[in-house]
N, C-alpha and C. Protein backbone atom coordinates (compact mmCIF):
# COMPACT_ATOMS: atom_id res chain seq x y z
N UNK A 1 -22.08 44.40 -104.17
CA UNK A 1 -22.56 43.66 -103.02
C UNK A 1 -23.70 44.46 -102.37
N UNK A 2 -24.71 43.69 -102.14
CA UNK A 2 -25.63 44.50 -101.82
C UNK A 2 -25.82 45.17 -99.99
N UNK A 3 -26.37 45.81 -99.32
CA UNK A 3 -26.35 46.10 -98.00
C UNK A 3 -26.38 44.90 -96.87
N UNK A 4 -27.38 44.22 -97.75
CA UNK A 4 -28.00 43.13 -96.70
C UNK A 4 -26.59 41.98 -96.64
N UNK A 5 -25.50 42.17 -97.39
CA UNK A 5 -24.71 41.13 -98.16
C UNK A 5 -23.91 41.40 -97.03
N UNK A 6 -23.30 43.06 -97.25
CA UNK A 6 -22.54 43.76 -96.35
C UNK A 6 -22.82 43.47 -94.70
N UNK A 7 -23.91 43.65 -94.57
CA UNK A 7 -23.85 43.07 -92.89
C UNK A 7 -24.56 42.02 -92.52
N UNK A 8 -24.58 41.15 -93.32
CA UNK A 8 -24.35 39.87 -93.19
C UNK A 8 -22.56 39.37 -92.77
N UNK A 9 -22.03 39.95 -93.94
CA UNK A 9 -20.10 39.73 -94.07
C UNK A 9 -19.82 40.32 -92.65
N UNK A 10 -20.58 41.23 -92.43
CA UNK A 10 -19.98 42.52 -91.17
C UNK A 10 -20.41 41.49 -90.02
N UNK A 11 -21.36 40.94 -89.77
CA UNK A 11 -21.62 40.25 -88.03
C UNK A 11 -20.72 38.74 -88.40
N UNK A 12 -20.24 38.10 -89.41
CA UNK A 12 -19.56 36.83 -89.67
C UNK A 12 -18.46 37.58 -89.06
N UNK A 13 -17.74 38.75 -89.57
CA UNK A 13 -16.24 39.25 -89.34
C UNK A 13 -16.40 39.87 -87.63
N UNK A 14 -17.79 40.50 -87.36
CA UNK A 14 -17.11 41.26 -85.99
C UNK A 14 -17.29 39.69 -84.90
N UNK A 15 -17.49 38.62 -85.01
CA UNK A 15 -16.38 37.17 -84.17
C UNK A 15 -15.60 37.15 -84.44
N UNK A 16 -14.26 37.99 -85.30
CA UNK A 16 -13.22 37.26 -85.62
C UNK A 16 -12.14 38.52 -85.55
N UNK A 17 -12.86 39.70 -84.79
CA UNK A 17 -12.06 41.08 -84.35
C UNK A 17 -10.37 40.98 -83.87
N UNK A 18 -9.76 41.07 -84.05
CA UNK A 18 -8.45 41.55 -83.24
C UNK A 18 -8.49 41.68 -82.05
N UNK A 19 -8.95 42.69 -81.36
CA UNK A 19 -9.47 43.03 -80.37
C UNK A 19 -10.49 43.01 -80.24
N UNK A 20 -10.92 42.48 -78.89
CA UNK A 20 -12.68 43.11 -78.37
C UNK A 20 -13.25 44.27 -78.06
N UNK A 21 -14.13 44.62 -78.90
CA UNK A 21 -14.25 45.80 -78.52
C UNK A 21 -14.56 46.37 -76.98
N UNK A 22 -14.71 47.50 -76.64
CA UNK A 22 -15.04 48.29 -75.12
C UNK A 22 -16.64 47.76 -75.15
N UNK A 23 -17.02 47.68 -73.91
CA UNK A 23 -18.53 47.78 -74.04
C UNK A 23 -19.10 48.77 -74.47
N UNK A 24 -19.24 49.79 -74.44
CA UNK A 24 -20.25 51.02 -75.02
C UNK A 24 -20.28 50.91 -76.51
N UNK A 25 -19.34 50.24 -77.25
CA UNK A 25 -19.14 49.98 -78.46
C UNK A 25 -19.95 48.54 -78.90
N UNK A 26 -19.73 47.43 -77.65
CA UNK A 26 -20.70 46.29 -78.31
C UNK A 26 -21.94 46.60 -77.45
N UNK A 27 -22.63 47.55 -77.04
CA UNK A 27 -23.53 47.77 -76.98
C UNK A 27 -24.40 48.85 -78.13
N UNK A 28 -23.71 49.59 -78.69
CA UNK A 28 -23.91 50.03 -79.78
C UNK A 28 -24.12 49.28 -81.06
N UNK A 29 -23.43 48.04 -80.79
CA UNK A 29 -23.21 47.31 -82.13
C UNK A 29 -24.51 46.45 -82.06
N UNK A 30 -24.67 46.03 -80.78
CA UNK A 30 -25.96 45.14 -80.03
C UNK A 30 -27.56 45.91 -80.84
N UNK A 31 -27.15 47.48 -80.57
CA UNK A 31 -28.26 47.81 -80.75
C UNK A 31 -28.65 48.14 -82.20
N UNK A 32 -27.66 48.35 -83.25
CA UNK A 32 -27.80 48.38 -84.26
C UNK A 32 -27.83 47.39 -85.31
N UNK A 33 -27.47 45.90 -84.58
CA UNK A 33 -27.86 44.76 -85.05
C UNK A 33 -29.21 44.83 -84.74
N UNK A 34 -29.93 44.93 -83.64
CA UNK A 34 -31.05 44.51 -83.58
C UNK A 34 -32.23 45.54 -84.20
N UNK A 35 -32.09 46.66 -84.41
CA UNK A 35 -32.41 47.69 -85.24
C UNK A 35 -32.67 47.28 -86.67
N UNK A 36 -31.38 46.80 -87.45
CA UNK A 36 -31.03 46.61 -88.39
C UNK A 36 -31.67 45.13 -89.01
N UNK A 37 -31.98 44.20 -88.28
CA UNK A 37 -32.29 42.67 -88.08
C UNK A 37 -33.73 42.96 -88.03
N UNK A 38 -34.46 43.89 -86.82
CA UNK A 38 -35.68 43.50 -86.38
C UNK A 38 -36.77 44.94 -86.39
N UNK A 39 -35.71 46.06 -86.20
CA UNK A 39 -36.83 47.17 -86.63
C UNK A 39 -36.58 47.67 -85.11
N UNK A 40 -37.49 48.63 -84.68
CA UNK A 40 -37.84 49.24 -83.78
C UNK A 40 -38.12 48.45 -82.64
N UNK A 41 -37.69 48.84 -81.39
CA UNK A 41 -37.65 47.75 -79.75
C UNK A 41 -38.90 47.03 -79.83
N UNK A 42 -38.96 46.39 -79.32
CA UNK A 42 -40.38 45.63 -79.22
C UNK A 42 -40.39 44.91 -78.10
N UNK A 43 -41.76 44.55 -77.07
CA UNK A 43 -41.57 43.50 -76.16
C UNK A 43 -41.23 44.58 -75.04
N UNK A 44 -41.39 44.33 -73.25
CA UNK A 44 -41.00 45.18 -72.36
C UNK A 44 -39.44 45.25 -72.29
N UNK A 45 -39.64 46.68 -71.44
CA UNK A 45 -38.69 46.64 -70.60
C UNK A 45 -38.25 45.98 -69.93
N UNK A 46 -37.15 45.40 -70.02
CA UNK A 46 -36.48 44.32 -68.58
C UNK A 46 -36.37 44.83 -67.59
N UNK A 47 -36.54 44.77 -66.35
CA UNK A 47 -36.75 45.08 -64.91
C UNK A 47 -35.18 45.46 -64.68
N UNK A 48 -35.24 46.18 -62.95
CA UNK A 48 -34.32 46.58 -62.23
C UNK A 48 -33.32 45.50 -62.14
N UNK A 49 -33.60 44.62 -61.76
CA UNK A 49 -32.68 43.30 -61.47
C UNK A 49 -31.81 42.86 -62.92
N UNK A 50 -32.14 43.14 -63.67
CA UNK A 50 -31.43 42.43 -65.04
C UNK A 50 -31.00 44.04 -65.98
N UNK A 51 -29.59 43.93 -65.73
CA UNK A 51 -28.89 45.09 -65.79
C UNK A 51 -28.70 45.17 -67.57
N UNK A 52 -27.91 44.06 -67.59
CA UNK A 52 -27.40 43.76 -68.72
C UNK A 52 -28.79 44.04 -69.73
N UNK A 53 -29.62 43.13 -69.66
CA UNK A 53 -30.60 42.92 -70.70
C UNK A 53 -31.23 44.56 -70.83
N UNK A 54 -31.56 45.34 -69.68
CA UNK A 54 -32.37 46.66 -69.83
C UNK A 54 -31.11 47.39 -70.40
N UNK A 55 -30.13 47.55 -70.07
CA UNK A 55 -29.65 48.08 -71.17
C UNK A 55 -29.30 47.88 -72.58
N UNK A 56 -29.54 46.76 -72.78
CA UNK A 56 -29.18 46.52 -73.94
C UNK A 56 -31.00 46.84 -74.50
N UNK A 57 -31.79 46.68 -74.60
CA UNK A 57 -33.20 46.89 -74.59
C UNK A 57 -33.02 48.76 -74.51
N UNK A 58 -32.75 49.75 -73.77
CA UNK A 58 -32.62 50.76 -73.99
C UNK A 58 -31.82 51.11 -74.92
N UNK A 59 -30.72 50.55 -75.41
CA UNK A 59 -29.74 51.04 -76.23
C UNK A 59 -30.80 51.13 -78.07
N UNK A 60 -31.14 49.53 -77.77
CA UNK A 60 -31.97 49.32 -79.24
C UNK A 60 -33.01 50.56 -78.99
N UNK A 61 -34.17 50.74 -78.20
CA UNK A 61 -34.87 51.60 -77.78
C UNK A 61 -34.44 52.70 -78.24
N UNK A 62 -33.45 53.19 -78.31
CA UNK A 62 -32.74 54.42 -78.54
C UNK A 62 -32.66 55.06 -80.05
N UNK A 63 -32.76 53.74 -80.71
CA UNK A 63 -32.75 54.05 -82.35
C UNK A 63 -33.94 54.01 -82.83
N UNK A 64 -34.90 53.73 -82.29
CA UNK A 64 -36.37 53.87 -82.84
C UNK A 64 -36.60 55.02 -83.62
N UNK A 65 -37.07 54.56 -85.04
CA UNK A 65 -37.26 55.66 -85.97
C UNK A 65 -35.99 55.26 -87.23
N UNK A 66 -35.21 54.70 -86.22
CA UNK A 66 -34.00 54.80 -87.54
C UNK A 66 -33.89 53.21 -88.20
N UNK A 67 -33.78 53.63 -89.44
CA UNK A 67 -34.31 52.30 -91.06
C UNK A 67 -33.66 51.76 -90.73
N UNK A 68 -33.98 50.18 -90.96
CA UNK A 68 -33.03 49.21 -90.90
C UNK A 68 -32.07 49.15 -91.65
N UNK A 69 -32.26 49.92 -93.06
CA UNK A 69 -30.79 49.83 -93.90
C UNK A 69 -29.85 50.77 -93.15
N UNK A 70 -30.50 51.83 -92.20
CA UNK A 70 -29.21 52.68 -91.96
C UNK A 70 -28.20 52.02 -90.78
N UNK A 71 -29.12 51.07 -89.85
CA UNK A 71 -28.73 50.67 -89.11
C UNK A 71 -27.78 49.54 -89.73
N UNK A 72 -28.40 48.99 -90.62
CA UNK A 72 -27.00 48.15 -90.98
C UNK A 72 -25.93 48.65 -91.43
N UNK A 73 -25.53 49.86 -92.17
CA UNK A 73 -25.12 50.78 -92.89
C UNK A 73 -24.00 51.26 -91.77
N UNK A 74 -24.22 51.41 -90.56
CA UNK A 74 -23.68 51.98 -89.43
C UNK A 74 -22.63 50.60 -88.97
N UNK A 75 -23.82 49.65 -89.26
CA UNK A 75 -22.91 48.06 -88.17
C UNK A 75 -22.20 47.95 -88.91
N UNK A 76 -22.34 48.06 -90.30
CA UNK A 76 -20.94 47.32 -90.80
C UNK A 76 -19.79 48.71 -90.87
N UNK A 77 -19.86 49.75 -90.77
CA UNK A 77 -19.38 51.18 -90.69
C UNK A 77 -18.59 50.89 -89.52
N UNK A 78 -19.00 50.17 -88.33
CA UNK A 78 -18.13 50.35 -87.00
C UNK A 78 -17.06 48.77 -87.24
N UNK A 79 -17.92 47.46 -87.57
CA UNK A 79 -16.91 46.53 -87.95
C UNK A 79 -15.67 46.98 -88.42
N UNK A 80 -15.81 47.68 -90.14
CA UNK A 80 -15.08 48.42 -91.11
C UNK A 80 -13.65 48.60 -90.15
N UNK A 81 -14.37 50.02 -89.13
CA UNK A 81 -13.06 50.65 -88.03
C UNK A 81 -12.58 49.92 -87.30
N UNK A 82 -13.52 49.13 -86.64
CA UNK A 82 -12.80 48.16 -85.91
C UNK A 82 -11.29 47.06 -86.17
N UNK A 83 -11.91 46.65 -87.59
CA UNK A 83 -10.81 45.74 -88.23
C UNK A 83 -9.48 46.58 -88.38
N UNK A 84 -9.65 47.68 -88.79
CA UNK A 84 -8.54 49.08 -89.41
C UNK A 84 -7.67 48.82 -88.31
């Protein structure tokens, strides 16, 4: 199965978790989908007022530099534990 196969299977399965994960975890997952999907942050910063979105925008921000295969490599790595 190839990577792209793998977290493809991995974002179908993390809707169908046991549990939900903690936030710091689906913000991690947030950011390594979008890493993994789209590459390096792109587009501004979201302002003071919109909490949610700037962090999630910093989190992706955060992985800049890192390949999209690794980032998928990681998302489906935390699904994996999650399901366990």
């Amino acid at each position: 199965m190839t990577l792209q196969a793998q977290f493809d299977q991995a974002l179908a399965e993390s809707k169908t978790l046991p549990n939900r994960p903690d936030n710091m975890t689906l913000l991690k997952m947030y950011a390594l989908y979008k890493q993994g999907s789209n590459g390096d942050a792109t587009g501004d910063r979201p302002g003071m007022t919109d909490f949610v979105g700037r962090a999630k925008w910093d989190a992706w921000n955060e992985l800049k530099g890192t390949s999209q295969e690794e980032a998928q490599q990681k998302y489906v790595d935390i699904v994996e534990d999650l399901k366990a």
